[in-house]
Protein backbone atom coordinates (compact mmCIF):
# COMPACT_ATOMS: atom_id res chain seq x y z
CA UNK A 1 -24.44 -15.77 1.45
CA UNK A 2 -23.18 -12.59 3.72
CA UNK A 3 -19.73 -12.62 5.06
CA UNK A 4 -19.61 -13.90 9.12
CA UNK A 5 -17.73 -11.30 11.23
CA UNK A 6 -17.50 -13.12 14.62
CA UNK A 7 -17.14 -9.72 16.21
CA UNK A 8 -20.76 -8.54 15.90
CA UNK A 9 -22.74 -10.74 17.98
CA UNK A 10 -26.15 -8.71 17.81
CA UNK A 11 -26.42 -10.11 14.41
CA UNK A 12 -25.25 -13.68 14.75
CA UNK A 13 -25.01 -13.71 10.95
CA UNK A 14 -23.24 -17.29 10.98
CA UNK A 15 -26.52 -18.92 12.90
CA UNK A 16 -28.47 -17.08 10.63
CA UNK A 17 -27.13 -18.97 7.44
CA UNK A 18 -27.43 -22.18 9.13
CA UNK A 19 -30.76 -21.51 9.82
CA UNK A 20 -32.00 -20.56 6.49
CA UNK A 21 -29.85 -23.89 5.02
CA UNK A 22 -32.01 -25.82 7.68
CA UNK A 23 -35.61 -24.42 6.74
CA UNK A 24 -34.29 -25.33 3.15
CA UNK A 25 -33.25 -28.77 4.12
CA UNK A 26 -36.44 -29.35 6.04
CA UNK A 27 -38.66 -27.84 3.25
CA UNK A 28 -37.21 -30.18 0.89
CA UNK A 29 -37.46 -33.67 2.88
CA UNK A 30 -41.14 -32.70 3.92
CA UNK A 31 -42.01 -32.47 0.02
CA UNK A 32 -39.40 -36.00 -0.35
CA UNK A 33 -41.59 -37.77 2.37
CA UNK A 34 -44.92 -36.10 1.28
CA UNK A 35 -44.44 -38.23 -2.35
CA UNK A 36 -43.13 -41.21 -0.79
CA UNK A 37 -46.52 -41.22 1.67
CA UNK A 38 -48.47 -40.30 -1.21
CA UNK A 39 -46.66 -42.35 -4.25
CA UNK A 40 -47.34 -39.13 -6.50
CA UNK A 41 -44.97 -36.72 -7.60
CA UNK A 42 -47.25 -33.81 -8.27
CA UNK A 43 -48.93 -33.82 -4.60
CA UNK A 44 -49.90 -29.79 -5.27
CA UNK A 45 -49.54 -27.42 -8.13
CA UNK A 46 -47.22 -25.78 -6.95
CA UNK A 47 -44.55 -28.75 -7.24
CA UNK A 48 -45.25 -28.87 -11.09
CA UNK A 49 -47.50 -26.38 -12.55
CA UNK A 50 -47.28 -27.13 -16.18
CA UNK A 51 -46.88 -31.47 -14.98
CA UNK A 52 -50.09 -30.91 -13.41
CA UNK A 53 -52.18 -29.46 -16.78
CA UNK A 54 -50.08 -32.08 -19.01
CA UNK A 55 -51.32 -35.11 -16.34
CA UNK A 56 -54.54 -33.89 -16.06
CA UNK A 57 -55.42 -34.43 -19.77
CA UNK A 58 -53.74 -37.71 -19.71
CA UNK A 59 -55.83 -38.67 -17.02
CA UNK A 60 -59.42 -37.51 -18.74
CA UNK A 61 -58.09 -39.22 -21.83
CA UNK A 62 -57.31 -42.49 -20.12
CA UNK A 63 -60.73 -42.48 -17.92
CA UNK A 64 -62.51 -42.13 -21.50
CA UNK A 65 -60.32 -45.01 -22.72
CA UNK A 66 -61.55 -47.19 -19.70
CA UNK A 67 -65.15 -46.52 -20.41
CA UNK A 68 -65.03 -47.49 -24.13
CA UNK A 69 -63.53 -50.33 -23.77
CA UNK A 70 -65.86 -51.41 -21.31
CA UNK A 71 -68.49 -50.53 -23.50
CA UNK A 72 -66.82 -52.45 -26.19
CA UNK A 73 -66.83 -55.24 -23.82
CA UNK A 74 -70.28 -54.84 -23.28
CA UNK A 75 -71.08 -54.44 -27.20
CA UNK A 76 -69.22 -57.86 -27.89
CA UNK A 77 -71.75 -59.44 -25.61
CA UNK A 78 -74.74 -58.16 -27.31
CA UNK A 79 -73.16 -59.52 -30.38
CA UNK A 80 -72.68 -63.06 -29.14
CA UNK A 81 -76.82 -62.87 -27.83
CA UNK A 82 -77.80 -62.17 -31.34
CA UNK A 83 -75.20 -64.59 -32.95
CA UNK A 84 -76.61 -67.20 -30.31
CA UNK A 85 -80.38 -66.53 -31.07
CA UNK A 86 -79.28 -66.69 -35.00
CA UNK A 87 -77.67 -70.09 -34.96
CA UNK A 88 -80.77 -71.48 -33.18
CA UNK A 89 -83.10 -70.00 -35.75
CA UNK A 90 -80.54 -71.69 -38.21
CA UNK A 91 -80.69 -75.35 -36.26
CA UNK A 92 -84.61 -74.77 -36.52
CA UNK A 93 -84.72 -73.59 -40.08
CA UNK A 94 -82.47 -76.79 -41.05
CA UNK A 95 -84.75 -79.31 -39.04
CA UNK A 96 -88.07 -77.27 -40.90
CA UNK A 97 -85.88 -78.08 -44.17
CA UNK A 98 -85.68 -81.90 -43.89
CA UNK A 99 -89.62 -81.82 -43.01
CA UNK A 100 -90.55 -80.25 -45.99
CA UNK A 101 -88.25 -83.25 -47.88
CA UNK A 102 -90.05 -85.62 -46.52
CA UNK A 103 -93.38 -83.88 -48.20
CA UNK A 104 -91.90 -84.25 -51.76
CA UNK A 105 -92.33 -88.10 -51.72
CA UNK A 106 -95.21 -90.40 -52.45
CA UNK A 107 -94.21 -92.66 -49.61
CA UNK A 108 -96.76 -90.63 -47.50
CA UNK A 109 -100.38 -89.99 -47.33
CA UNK A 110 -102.27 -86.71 -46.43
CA UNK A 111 -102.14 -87.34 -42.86
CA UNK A 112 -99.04 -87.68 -43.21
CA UNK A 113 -98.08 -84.09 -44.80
CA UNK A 114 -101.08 -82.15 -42.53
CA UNK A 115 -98.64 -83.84 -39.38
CA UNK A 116 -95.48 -82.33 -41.29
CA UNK A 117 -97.04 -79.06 -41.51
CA UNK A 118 -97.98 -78.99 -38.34
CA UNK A 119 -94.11 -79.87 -37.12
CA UNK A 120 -93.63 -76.78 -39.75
CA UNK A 121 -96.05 -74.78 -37.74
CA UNK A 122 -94.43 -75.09 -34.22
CA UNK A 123 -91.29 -75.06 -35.84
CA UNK A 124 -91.88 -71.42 -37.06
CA UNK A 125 -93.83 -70.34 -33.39
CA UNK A 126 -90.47 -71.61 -31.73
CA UNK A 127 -88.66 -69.14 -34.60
CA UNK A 128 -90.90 -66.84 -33.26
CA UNK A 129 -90.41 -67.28 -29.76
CA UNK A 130 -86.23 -67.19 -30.34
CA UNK A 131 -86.65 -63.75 -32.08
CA UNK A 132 -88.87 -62.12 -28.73
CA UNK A 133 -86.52 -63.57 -26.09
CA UNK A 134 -83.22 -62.16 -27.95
CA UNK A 135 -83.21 -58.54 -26.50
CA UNK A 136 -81.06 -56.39 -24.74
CA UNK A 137 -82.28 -53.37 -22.50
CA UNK A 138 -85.39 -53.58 -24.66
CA UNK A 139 -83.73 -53.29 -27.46
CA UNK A 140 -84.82 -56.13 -30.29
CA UNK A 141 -81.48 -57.71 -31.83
CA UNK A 142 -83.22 -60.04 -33.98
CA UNK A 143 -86.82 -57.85 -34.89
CA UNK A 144 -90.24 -59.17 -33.74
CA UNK A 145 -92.73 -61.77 -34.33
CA UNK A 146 -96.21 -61.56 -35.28
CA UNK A 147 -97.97 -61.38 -39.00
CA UNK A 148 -96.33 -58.28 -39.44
CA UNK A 149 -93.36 -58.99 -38.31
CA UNK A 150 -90.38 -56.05 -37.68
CA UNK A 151 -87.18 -55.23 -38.22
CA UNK A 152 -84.63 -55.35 -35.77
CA UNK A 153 -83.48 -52.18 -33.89
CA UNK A 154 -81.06 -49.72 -34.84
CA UNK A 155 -78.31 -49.96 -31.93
CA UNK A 156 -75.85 -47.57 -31.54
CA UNK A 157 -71.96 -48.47 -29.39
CA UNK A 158 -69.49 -46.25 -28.11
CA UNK A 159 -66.27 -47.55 -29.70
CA UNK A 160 -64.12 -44.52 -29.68
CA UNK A 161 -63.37 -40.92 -27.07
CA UNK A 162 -64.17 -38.75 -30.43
CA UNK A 163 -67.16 -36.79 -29.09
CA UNK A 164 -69.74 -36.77 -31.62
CA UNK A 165 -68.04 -39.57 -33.41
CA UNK A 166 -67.38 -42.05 -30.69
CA UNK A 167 -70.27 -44.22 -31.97
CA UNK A 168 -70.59 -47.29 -34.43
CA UNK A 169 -73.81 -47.75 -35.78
CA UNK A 170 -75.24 -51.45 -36.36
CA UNK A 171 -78.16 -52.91 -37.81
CA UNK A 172 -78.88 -56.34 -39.14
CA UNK A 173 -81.26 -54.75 -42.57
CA UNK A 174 -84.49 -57.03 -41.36
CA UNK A 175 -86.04 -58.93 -38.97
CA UNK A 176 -85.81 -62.35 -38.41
CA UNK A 177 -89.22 -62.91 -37.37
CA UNK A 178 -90.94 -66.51 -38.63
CA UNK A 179 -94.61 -64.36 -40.21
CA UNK A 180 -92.67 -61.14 -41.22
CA UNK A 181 -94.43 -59.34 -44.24
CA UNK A 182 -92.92 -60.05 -47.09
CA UNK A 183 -93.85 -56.19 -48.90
CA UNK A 184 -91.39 -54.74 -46.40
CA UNK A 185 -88.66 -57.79 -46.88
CA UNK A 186 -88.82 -58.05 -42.69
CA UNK A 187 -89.08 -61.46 -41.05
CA UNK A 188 -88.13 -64.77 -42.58
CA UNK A 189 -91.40 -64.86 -44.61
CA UNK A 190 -92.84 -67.64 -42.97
CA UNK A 191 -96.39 -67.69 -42.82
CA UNK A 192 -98.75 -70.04 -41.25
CA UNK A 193 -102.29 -69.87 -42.68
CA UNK A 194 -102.68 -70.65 -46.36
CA UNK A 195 -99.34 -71.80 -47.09
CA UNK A 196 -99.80 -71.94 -50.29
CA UNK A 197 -96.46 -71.27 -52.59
CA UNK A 198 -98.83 -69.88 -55.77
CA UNK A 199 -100.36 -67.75 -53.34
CA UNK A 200 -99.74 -63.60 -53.77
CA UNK A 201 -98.17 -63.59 -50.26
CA UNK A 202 -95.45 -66.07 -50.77
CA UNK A 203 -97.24 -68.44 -47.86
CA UNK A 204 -96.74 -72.51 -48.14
CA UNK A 205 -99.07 -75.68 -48.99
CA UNK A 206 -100.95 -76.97 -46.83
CA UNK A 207 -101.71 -80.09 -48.46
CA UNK A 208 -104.95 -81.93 -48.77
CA UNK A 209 -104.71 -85.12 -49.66
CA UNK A 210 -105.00 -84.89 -53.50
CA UNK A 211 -102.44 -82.81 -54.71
CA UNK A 212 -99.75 -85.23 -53.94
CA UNK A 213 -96.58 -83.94 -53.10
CA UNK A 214 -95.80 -81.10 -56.04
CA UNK A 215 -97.87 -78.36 -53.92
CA UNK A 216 -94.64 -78.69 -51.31
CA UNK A 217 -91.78 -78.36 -53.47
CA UNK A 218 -92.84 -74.42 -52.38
CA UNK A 219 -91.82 -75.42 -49.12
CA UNK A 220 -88.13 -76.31 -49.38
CA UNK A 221 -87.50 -73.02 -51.17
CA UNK A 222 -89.17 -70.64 -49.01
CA UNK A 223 -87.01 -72.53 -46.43
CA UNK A 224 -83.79 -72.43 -48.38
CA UNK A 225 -84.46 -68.14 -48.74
CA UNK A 226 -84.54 -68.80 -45.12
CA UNK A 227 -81.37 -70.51 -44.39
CA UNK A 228 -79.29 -67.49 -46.55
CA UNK A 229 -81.12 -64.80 -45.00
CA UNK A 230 -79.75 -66.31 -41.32
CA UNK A 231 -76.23 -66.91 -42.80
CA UNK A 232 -75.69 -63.63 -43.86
CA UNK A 233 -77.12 -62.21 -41.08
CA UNK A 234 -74.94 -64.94 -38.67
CA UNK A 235 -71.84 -63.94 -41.24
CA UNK A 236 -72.78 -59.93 -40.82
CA UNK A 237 -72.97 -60.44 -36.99
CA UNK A 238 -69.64 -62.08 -37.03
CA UNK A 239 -67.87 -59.43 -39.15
CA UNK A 240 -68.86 -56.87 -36.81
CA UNK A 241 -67.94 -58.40 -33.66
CA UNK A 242 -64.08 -59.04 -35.41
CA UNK A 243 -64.46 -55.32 -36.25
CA UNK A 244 -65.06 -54.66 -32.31
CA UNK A 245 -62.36 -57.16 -31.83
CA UNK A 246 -59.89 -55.03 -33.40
CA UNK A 247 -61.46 -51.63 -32.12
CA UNK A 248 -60.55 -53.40 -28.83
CA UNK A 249 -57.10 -54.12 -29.11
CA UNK A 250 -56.10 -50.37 -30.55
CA UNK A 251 -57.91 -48.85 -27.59
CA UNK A 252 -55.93 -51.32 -25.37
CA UNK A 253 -52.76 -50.24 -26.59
CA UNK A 254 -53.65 -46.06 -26.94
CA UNK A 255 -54.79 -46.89 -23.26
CA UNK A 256 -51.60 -48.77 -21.77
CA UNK A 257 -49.44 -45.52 -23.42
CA UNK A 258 -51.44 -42.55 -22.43
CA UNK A 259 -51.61 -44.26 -18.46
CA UNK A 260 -47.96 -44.74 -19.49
CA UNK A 261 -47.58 -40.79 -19.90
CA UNK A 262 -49.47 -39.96 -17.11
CA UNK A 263 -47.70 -42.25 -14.95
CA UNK A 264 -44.34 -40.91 -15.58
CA UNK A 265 -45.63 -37.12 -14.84
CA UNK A 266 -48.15 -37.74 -12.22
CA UNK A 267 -46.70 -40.62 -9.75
CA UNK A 268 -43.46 -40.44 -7.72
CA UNK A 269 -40.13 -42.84 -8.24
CA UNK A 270 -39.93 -44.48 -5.40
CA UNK A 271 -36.47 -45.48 -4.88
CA UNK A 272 -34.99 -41.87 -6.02
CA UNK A 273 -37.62 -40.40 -3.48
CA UNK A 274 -36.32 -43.06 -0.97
CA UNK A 275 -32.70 -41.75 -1.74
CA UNK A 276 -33.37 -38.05 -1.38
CA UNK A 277 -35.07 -38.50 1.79
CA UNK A 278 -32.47 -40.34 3.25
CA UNK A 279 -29.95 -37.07 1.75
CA UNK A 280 -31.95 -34.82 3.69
CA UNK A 281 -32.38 -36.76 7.22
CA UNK A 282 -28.54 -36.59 7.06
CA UNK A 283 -28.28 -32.75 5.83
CA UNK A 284 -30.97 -32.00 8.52
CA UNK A 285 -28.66 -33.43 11.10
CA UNK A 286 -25.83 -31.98 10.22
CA UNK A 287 -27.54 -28.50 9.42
CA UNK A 288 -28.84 -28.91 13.17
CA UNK A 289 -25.49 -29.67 14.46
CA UNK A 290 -24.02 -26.43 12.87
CA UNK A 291 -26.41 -24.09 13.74
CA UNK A 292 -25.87 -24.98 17.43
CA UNK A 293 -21.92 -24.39 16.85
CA UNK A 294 -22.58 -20.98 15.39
CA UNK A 295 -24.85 -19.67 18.12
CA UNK A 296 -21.73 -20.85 20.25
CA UNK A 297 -19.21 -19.25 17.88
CA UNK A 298 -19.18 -15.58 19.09
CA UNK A 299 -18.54 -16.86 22.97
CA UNK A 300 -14.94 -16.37 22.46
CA UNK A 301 -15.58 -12.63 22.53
CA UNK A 302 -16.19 -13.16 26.79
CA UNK A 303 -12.32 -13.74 27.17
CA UNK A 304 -11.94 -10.33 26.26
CA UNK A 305 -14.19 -8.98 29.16
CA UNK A 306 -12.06 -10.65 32.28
């Protein structure tokens, strides 16, 4: 700061370095007031060039982190629509079981059995019907129905920010279809004409009256094949959605810290911007106060000119 000599009153130098602490103090409470407006720290790049590159990645990072987890969110619920569909296939399948008991005895006729496979019948249609109705976005989460049958779809869900290997891959092996073909091991193997359990295509008795009730002992294990195959699909189902479960909660933490680290650079403390504003309304009036005294200062010189 240059040396005031009263003396030389073309230059004023004493208002001059009140004037440049002023523009200093006012520079500084307009940025102070510009974070407390704003709530951010950073409010241009200039204020923290290298704060501003470090938040910005923290930022992308946490914006991916908010999109898996929704996704895993989202994920979770296709699980529960495919666990939901299973466990009614497994209600059914239990019902079709204690049917196919009743067969085995000689306490009914052939009317009797031809009703029971009929039960059977819509039993396996309502199977069926379970599998086509448990979709999401088109995709198939339980396979299709029809003689063929079809094996459910391959789904793919964005549980991580890793680029290329951000996705899980899921897939239940088979369908769950009632008439599935039993060559390809897709559907339930279920089949509705010529249930016949001697026959090449695994199918079930139908019964006709004379071949009292040995021809339906077929029945209860095709049935029983049936009940595993859901229960380790319902078990596979469930194992995956624990495995989202916990994909969840590491994401939730690596989410809280890196909005954690971009909070600290990015945003503004309040009460120490609060503070430093207050600093600078009181340097500003004072600053004020003494640049009017030094543009005063060199009046003293008049005395000599009387």
């Amino acid at each position: 700061m240059p040396n005031v000599d009263l003396t030389r009153v073309a230059g004023n130098i004493g208002a001059l370095n009140s004037l440049n602490s002023l523009s200093y103090i006012n520079n500084q409470l307009t940025i102070h007031q510009a974070r407390l407006a704003s709530g951010r720290r950073i409010n241009e790049a200039a204020d923290d060039p290298a704060g501003l590159v470090m938040a910005t990645t923290f930022d992308a990072r946490r914006e991916s982190y908010k999109t898996v987890l929704k996704a895993i969110g989202d994920a979770k619920n296709v699980m529960s629509m495919a666990e939901g569909g299973m466990r009614k296939i497994s209600e059914i399948l239990t019902k079709m079981r204690g049917k196919a008991l009743e067969a085995l005895g000689s306490t009914i006729g052939a009317e009797e059995r031809t009703a029971i496979k009929q039960q059977l019948d819509a039993f396996a249609a309502e199977i069926d019907a379970i599998v086509d109705t448990t979709k999401w976005n088109q995709n198939s989460l339980l396979g299709f129905s029809g003689s063929a049958g079809g094996i459910a779809s391959n789904l793919k869900f964005l549980t991580d920010v890793a680029g290329s290997q951000s996705t899980t891959a899921f897939n239940l092996g088979s369908g769950f279809g009632a008439y599935g073909d039993v060559s390809t091991s897709a559907g339930l193997h279920l089949y509705s004409t010529n249930w016949d359990p001697s026959a090449s295509d695994g199918g079930f008795y139908v019964g006709d009256g004379t071949s009292g009730s040995n021809g339906y002992e077929g029945w209860v294990g095709r049935i029983d094949t049936a009940i595993e195959k859901v229960k380790t699909g319902i078990g596979t189902i469930g194992a995956f959605s624990a495995r989202l479960t916990f994909k969840e909660e590491q994401l939730s933490v690596a989410y809280t810290n890196t909005e954690g680290a971009y909070n600290r650079i990015m945003n503004a403390n309040m009460a120490e911007e609060q503070v430093n504003a207050s600093k600078f309304l009181i340097l500003q009036q004072t600053a004020t106060s003494m640049l009017a005294q030094a543009n005063s200062a060199p009046q003293f010189l008049l005395s000599l000119f009387r």
